[in-house]
PDB file of N, CA and C in Angstrom:
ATOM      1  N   UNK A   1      12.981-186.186  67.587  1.00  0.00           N
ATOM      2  CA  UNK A   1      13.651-185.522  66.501  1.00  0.00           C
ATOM      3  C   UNK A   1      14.767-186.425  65.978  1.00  0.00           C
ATOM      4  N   UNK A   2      15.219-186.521  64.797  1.00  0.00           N
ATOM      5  CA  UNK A   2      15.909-187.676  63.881  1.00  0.00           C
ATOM      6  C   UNK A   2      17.116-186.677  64.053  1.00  0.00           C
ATOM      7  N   UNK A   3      17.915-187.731  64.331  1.00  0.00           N
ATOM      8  CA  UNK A   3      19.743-187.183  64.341  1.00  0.00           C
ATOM      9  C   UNK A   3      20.258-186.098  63.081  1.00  0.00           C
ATOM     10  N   UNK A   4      20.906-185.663  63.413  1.00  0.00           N
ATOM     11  CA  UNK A   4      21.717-184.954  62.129  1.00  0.00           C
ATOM     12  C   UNK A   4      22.765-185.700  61.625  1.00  0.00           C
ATOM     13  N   UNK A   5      22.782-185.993  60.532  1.00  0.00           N
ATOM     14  CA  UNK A   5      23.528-186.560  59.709  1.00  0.00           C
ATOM     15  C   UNK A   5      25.068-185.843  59.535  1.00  0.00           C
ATOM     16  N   UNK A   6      26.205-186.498  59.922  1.00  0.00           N
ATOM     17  CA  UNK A   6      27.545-185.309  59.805  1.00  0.00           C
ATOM     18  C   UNK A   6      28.205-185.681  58.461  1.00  0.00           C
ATOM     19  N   UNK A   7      27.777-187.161  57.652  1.00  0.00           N
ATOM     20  CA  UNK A   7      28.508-186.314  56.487  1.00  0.00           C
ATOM     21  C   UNK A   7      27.737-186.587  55.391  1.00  0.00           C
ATOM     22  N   UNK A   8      26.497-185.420  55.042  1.00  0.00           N
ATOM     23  CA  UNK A   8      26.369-184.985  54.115  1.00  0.00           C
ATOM     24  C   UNK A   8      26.978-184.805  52.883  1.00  0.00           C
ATOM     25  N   UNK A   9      28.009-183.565  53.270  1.00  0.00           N
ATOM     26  CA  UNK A   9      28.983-183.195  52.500  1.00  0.00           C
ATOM     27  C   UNK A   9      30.030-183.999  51.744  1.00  0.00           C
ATOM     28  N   UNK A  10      30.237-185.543  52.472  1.00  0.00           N
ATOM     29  CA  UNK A  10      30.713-186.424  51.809  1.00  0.00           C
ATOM     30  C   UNK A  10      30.546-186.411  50.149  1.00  0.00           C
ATOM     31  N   UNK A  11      31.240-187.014  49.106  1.00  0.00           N
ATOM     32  CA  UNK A  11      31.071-187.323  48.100  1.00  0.00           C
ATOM     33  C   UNK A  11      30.369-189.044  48.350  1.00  0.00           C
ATOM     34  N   UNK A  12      29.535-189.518  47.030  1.00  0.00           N
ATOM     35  CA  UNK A  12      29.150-190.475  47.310  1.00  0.00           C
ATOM     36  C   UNK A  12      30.456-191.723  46.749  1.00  0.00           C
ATOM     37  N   UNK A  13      29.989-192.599  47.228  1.00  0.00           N
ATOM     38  CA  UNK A  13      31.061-193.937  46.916  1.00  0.00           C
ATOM     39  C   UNK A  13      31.670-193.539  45.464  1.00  0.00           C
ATOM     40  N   UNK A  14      33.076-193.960  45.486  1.00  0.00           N
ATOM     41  CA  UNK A  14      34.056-193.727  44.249  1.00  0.00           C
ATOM     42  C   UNK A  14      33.365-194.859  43.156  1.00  0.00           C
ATOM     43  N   UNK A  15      33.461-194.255  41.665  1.00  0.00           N
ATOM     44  CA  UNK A  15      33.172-195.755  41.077  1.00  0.00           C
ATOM     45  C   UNK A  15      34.310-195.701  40.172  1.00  0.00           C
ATOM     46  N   UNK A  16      34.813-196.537  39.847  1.00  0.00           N
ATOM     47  CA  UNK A  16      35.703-196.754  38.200  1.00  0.00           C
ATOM     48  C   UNK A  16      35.165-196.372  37.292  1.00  0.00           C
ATOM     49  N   UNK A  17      36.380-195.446  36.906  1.00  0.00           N
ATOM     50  CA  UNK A  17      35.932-194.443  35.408  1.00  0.00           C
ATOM     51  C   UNK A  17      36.795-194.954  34.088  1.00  0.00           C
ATOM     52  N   UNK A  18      36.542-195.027  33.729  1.00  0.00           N
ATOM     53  CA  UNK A  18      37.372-194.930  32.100  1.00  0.00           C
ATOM     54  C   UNK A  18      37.975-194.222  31.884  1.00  0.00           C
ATOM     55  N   UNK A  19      39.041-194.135  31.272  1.00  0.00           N
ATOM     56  CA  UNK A  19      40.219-193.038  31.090  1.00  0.00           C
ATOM     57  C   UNK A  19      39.502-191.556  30.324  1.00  0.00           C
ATOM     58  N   UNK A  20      38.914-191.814  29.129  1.00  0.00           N
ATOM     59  CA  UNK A  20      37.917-191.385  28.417  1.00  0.00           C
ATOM     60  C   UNK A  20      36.802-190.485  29.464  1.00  0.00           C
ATOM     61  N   UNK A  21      36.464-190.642  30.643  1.00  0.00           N
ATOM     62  CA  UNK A  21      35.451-190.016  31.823  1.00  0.00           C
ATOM     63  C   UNK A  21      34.099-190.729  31.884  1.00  0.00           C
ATOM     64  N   UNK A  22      33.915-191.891  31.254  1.00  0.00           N
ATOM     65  CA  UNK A  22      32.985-192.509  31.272  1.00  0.00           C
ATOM     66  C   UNK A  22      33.000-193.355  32.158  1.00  0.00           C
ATOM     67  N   UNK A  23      31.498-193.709  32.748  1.00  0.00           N
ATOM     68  CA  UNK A  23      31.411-194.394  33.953  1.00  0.00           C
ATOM     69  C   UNK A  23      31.822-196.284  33.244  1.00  0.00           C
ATOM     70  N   UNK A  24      32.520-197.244  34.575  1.00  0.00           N
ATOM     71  CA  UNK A  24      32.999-198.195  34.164  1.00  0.00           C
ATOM     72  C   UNK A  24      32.315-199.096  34.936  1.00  0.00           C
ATOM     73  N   UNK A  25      31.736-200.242  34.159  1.00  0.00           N
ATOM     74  CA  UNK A  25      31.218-201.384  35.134  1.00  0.00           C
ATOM     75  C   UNK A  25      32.277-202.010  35.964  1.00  0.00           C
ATOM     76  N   UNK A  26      32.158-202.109  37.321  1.00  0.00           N
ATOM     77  CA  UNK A  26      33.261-202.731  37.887  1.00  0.00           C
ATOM     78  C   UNK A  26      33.619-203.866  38.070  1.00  0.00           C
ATOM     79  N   UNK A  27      32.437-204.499  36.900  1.00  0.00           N
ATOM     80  CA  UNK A  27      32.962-206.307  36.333  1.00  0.00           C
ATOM     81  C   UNK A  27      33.473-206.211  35.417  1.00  0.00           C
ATOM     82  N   UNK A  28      34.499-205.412  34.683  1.00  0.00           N
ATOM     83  CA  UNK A  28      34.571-204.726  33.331  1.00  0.00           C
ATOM     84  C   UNK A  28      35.672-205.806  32.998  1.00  0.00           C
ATOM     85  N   UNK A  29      35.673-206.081  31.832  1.00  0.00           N
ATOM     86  CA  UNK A  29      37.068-207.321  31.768  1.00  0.00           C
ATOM     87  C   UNK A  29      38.201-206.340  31.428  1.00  0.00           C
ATOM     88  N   UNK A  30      38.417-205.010  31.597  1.00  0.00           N
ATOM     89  CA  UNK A  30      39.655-204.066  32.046  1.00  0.00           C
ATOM     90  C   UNK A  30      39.718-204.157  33.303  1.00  0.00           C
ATOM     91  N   UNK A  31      39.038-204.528  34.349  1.00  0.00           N
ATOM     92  CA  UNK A  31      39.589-204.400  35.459  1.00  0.00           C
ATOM     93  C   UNK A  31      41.153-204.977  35.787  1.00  0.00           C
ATOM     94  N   UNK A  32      41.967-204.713  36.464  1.00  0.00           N
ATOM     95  CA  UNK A  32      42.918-205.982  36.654  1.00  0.00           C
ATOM     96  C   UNK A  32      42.501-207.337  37.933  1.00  0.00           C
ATOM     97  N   UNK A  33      42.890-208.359  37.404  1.00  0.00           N
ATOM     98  CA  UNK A  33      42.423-209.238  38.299  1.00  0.00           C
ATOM     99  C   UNK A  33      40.883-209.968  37.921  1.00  0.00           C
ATOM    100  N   UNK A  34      40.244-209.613  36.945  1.00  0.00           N
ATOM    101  CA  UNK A  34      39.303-210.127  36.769  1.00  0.00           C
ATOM    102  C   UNK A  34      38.951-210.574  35.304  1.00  0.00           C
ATOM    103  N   UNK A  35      39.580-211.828  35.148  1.00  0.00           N
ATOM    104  CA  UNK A  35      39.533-212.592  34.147  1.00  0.00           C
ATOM    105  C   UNK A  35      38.965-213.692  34.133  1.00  0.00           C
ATOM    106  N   UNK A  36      38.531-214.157  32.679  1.00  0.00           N
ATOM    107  CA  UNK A  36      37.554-215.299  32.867  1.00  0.00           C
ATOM    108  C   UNK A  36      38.640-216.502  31.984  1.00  0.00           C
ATOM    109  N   UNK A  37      40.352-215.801  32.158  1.00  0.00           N
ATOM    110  CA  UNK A  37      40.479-217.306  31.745  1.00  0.00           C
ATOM    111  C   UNK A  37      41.214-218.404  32.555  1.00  0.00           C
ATOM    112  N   UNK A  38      41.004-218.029  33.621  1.00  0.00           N
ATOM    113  CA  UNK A  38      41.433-218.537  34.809  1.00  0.00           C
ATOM    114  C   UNK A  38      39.831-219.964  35.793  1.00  0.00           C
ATOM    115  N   UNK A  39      38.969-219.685  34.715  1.00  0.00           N
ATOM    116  CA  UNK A  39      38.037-220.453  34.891  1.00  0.00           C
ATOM    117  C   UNK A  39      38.034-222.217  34.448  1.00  0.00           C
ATOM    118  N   UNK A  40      38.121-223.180  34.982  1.00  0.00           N
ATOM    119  CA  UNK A  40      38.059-224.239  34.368  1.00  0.00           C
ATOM    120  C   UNK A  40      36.794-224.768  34.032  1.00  0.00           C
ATOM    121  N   UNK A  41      36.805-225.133  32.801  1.00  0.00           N
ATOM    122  CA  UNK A  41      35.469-225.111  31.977  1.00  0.00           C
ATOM    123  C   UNK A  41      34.744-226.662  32.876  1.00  0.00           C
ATOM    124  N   UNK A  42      33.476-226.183  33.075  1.00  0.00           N
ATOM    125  CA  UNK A  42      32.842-227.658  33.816  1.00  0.00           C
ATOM    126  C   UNK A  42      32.784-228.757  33.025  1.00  0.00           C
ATOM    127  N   UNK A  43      32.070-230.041  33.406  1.00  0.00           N
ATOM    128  CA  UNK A  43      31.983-231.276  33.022  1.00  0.00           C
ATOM    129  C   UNK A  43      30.514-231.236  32.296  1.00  0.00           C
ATOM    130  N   UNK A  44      30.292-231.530  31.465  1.00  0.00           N
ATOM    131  CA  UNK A  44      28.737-231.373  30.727  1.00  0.00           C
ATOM    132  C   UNK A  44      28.062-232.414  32.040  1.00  0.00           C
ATOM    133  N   UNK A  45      26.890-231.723  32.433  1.00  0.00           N
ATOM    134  CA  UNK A  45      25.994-232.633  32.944  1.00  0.00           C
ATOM    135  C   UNK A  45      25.344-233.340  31.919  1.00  0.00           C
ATOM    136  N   UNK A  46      25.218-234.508  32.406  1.00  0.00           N
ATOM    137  CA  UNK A  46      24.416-235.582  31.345  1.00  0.00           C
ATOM    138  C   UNK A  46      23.048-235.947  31.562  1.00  0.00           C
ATOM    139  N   UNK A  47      22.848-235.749  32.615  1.00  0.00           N
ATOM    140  CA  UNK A  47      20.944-235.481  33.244  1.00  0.00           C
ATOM    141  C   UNK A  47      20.069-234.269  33.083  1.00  0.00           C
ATOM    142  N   UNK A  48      19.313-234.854  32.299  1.00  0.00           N
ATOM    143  CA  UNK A  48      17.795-234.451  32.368  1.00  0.00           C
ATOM    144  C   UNK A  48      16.439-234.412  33.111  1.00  0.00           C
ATOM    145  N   UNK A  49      16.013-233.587  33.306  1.00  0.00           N
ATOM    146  CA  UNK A  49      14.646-233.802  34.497  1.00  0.00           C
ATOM    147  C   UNK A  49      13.379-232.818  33.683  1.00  0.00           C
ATOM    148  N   UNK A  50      12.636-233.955  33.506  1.00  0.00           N
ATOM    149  CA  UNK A  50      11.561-233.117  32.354  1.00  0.00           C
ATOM    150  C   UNK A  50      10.335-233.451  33.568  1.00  0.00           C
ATOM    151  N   UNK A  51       9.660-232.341  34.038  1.00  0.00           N
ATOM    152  CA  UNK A  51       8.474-232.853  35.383  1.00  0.00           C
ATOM    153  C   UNK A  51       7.041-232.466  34.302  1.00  0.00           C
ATOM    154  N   UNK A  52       6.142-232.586  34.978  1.00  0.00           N
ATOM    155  CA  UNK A  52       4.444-232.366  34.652  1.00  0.00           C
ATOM    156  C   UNK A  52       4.619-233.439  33.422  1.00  0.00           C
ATOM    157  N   UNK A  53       4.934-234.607  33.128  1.00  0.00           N
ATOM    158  CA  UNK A  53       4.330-235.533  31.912  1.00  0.00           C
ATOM    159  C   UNK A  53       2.769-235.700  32.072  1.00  0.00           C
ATOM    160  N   UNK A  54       2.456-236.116  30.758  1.00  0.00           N
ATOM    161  CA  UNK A  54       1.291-236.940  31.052  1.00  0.00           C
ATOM    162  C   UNK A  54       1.044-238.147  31.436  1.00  0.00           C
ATOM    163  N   UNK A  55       0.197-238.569  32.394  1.00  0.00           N
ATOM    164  CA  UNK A  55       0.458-239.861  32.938  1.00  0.00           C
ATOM    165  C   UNK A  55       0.532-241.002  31.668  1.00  0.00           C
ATOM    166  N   UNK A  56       0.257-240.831  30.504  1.00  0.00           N
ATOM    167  CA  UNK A  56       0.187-241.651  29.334  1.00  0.00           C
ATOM    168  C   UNK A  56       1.649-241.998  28.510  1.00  0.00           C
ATOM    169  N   UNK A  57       2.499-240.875  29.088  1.00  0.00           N
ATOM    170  CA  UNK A  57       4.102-241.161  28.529  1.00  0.00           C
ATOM    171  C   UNK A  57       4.734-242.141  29.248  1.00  0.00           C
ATOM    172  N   UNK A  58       5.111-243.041  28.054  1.00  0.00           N
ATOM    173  CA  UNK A  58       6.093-243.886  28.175  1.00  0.00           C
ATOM    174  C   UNK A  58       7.855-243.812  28.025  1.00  0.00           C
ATOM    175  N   UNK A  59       8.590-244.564  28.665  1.00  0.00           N
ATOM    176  CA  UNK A  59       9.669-244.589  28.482  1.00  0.00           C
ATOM    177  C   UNK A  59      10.159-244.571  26.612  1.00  0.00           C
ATOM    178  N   UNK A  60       9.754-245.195  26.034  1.00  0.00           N
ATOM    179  CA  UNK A  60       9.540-245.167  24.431  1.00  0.00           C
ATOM    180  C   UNK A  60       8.843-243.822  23.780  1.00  0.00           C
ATOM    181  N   UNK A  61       8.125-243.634  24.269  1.00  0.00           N
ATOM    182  CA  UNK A  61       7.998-242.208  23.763  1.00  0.00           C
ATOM    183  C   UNK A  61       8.833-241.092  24.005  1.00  0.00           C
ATOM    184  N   UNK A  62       9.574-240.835  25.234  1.00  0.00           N
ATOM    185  CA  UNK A  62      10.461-239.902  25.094  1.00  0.00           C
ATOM    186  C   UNK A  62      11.625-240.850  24.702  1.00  0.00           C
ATOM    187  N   UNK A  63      12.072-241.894  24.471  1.00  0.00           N
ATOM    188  CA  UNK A  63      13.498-242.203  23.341  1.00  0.00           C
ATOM    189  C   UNK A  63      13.094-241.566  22.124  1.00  0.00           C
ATOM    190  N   UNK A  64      11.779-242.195  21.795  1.00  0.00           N
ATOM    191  CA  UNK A  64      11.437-241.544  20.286  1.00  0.00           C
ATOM    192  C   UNK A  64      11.331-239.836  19.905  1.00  0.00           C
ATOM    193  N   UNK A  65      10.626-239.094  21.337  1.00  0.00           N
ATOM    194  CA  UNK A  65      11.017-237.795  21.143  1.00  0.00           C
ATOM    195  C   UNK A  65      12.178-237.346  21.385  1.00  0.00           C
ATOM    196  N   UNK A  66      13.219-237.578  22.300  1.00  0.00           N
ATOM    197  CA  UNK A  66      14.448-237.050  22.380  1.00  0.00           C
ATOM    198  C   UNK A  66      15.468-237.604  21.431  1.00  0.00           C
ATOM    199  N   UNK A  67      15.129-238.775  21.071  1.00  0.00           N
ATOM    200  CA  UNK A  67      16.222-239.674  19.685  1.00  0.00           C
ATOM    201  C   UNK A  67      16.107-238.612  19.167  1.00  0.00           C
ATOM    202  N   UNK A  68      15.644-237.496  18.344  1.00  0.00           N
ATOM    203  CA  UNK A  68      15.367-237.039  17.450  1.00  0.00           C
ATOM    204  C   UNK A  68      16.388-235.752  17.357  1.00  0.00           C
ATOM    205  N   UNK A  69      16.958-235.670  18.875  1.00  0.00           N
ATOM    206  CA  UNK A  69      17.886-234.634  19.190  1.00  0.00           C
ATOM    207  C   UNK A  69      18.999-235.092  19.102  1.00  0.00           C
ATOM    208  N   UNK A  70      18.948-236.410  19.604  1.00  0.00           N
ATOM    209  CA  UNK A  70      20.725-236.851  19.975  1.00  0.00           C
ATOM    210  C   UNK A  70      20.733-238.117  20.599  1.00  0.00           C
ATOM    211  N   UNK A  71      21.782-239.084  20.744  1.00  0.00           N
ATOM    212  CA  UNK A  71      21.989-240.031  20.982  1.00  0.00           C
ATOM    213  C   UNK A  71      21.432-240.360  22.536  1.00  0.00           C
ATOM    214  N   UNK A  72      20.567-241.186  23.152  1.00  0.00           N
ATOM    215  CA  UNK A  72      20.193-241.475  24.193  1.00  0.00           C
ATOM    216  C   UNK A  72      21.240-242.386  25.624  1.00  0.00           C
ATOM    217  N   UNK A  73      21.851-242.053  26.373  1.00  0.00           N
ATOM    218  CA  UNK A  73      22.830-243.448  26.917  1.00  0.00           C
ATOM    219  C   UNK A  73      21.970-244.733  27.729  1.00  0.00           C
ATOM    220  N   UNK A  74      20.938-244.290  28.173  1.00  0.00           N
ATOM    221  CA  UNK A  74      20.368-244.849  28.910  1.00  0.00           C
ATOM    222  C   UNK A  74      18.589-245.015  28.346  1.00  0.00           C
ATOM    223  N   UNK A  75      17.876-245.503  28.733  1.00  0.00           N
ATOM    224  CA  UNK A  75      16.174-245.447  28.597  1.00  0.00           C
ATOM    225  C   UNK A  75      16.083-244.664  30.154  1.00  0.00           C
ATOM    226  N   UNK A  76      14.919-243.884  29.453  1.00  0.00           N
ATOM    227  CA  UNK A  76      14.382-242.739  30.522  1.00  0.00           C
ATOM    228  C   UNK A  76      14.046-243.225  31.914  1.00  0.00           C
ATOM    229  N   UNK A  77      14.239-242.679  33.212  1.00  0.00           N
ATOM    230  CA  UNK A  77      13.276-243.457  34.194  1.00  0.00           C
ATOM    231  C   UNK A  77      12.166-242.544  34.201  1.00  0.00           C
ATOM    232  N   UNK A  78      11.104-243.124  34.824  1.00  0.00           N
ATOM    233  CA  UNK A  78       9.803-242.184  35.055  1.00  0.00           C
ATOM    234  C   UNK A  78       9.129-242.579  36.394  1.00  0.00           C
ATOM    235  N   UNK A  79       9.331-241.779  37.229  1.00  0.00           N
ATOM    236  CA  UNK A  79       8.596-241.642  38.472  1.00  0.00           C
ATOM    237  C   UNK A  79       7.646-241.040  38.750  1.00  0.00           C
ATOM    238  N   UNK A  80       6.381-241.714  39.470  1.00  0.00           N
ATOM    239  CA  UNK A  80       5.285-241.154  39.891  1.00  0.00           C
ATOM    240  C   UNK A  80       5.279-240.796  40.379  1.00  0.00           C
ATOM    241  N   UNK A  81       4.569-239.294  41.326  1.00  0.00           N
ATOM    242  CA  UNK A  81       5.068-238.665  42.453  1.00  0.00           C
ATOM    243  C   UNK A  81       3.437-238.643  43.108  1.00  0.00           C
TER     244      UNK A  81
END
């Protein structure tokens, strides 16, 4: 026979309400303490990883397809796996 449970009667977990009585996400940017400008903005990664090529792509072909986006710093490497 499975235990008896003693608190039922409990209410379930409290959540943050809105003044208003509406339920509040508790990532809410009203919370206090939870701000996003305390974040320091990252460093742009500068790498790319493009996998499944066709074995027929060349380093020149993706300058010529990605030139088309934006300035290249380097020529592509391409590894066989």
């Amino acid at each position: 026979m499975a235990p008896v449970r003693s608190d039922r009667n409990k209410k379930p977990n409290s959540r943050p309400r809105r003044s208003d009585g509406f339920w509040l996400h508790d990532r809410s940017s009203n919370k206090p303490g939870n701000t996003t400008d305390a974040l320091q903005p990252l460093a742009p990664n500068t790498k790319l990883v493009v996998s499944n090529l066709h074995y027929e792509i060349t380093p020149n072909n993706l300058v010529s397809i990605f030139g088309q986006v934006g300035t290249l710093v380097r020529e592509p490497l391409i590894r066989v796996r």
